[in-house]
C-alpha atoms as a PDB file:
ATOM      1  CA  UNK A   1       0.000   0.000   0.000  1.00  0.00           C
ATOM      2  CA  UNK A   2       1.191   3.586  -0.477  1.00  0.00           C
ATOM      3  CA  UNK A   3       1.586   5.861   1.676  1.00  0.00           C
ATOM      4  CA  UNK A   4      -1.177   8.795   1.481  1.00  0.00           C
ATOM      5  CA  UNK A   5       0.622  11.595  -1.119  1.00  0.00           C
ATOM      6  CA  UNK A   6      -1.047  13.751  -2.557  1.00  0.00           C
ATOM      7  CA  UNK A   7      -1.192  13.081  -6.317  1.00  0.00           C
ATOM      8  CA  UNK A   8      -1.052  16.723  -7.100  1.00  0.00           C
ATOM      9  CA  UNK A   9       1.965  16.626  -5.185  1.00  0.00           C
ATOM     10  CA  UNK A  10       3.641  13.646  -6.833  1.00  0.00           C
ATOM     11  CA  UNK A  11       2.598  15.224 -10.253  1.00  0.00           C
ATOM     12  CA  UNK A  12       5.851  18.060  -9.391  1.00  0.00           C
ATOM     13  CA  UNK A  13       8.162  15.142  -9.062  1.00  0.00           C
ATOM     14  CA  UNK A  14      10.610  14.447 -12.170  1.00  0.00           C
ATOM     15  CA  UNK A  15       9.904  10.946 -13.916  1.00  0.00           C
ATOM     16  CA  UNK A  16      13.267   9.743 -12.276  1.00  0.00           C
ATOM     17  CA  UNK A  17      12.126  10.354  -9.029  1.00  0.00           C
ATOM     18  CA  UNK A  18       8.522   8.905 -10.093  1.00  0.00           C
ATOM     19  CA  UNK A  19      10.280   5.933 -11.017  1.00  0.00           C
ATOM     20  CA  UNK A  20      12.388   5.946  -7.837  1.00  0.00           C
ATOM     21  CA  UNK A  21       9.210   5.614  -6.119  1.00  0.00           C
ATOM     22  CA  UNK A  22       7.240   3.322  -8.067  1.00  0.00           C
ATOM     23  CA  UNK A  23      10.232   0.870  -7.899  1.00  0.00           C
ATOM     24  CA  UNK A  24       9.790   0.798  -4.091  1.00  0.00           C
ATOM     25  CA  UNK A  25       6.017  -0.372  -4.376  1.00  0.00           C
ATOM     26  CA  UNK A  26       4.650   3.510  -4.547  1.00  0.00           C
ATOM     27  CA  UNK A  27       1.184   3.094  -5.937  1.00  0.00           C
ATOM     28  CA  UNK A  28       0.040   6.596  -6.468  1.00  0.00           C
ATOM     29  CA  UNK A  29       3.172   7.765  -7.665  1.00  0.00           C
ATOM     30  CA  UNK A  30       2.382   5.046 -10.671  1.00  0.00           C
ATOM     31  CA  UNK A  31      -0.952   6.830 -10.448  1.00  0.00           C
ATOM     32  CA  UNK A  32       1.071   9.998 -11.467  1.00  0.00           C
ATOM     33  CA  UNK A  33       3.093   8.747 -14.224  1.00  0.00           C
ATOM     34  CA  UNK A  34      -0.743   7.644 -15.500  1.00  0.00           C
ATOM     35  CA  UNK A  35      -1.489  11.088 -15.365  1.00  0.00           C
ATOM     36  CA  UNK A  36       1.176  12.648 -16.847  1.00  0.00           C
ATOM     37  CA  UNK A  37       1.463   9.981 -19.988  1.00  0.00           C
ATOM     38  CA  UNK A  38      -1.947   8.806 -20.661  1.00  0.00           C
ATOM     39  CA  UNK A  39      -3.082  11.440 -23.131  1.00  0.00           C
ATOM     40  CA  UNK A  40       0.216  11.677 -25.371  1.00  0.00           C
ATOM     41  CA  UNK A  41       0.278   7.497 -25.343  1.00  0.00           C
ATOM     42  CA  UNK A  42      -3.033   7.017 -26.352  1.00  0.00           C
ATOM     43  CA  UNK A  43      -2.513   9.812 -29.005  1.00  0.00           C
ATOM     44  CA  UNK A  44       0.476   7.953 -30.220  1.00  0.00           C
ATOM     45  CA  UNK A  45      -1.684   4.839 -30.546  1.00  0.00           C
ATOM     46  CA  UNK A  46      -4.508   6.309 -32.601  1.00  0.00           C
ATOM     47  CA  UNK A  47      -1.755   7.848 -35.108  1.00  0.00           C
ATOM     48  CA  UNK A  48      -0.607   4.194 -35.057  1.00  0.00           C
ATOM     49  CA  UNK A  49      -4.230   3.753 -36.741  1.00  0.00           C
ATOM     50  CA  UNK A  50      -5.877   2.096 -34.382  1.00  0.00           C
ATOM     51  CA  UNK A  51      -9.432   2.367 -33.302  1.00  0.00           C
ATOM     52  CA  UNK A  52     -10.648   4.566 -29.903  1.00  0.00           C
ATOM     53  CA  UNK A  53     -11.691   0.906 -28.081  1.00  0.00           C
ATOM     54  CA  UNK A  54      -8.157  -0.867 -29.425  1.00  0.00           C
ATOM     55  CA  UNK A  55      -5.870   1.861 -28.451  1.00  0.00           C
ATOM     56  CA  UNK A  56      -7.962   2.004 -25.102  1.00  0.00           C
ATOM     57  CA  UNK A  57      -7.024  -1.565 -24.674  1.00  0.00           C
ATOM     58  CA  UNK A  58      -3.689  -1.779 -25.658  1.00  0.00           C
ATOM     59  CA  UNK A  59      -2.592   1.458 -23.446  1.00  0.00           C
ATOM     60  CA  UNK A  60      -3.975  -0.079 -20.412  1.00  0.00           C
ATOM     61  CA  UNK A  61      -2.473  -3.519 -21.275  1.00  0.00           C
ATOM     62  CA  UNK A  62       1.506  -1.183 -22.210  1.00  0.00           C
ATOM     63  CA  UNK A  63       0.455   0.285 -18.173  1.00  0.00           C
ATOM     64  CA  UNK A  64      -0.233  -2.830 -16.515  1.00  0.00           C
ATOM     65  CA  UNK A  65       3.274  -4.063 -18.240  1.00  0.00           C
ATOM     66  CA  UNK A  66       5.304  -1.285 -17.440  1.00  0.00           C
ATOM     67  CA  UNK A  67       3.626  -1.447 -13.910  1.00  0.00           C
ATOM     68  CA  UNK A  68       5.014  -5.132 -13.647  1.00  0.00           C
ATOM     69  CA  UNK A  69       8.401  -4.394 -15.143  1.00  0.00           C
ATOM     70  CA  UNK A  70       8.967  -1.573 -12.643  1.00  0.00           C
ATOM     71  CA  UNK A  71       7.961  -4.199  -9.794  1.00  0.00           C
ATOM     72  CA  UNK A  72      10.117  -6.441 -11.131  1.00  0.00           C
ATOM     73  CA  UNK A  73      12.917  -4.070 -10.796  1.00  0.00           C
ATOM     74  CA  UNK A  74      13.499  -3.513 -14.298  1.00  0.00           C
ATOM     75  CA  UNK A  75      16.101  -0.382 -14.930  1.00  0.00           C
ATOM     76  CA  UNK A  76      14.551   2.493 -16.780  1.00  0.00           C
ATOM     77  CA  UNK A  77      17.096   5.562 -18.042  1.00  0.00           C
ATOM     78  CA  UNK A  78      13.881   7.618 -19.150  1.00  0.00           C
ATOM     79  CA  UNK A  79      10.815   7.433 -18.608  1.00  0.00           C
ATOM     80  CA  UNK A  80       8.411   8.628 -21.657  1.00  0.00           C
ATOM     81  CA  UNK A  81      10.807   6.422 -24.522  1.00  0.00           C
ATOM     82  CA  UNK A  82      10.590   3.311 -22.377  1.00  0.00           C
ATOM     83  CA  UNK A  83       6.940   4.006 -22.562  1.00  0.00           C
END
């Protein structure tokens, strides 16, 4: 569980230190790197042609993998190209 940040807070915080924190188990700073990337990665999938519902689906399905990779301790230089 994470502690109780505020995600307005967390949404200052560089990506490194986002990922700092999401490699320790931080939840909500995940939830911030959500925030911050959903909109330009779901853009990036509809210029990649795909329909609203399939580039719904695969952007959650890129999230829940980068969420596991980051668990798993994968290293990530930057953020938004790993992405």
């Amino acid at each position: 569980m994470s502690p109780r940040v505020s995600t307005r807070l967390l949404a200052t915080q560089s990506d490194q230190r986002l990922l700092e924190l999401v490699a320790s188990g931080h939840e909500r700073a995940f939830e911030a790197v959500v925030l911050r990337y959903r909109k330009p990665l779901l853009s990036y999938c509809r210029r990649m042609g795909l329909a609203d519902a399939r580039a719904e689906d695969v952007l959650q399905q890129s999230l829940l993998k980068a969420w596991l990779a980051l668990q798993r301790g994968t290293e990530v230089r930057e953020l938004r190209p790993w992405l």
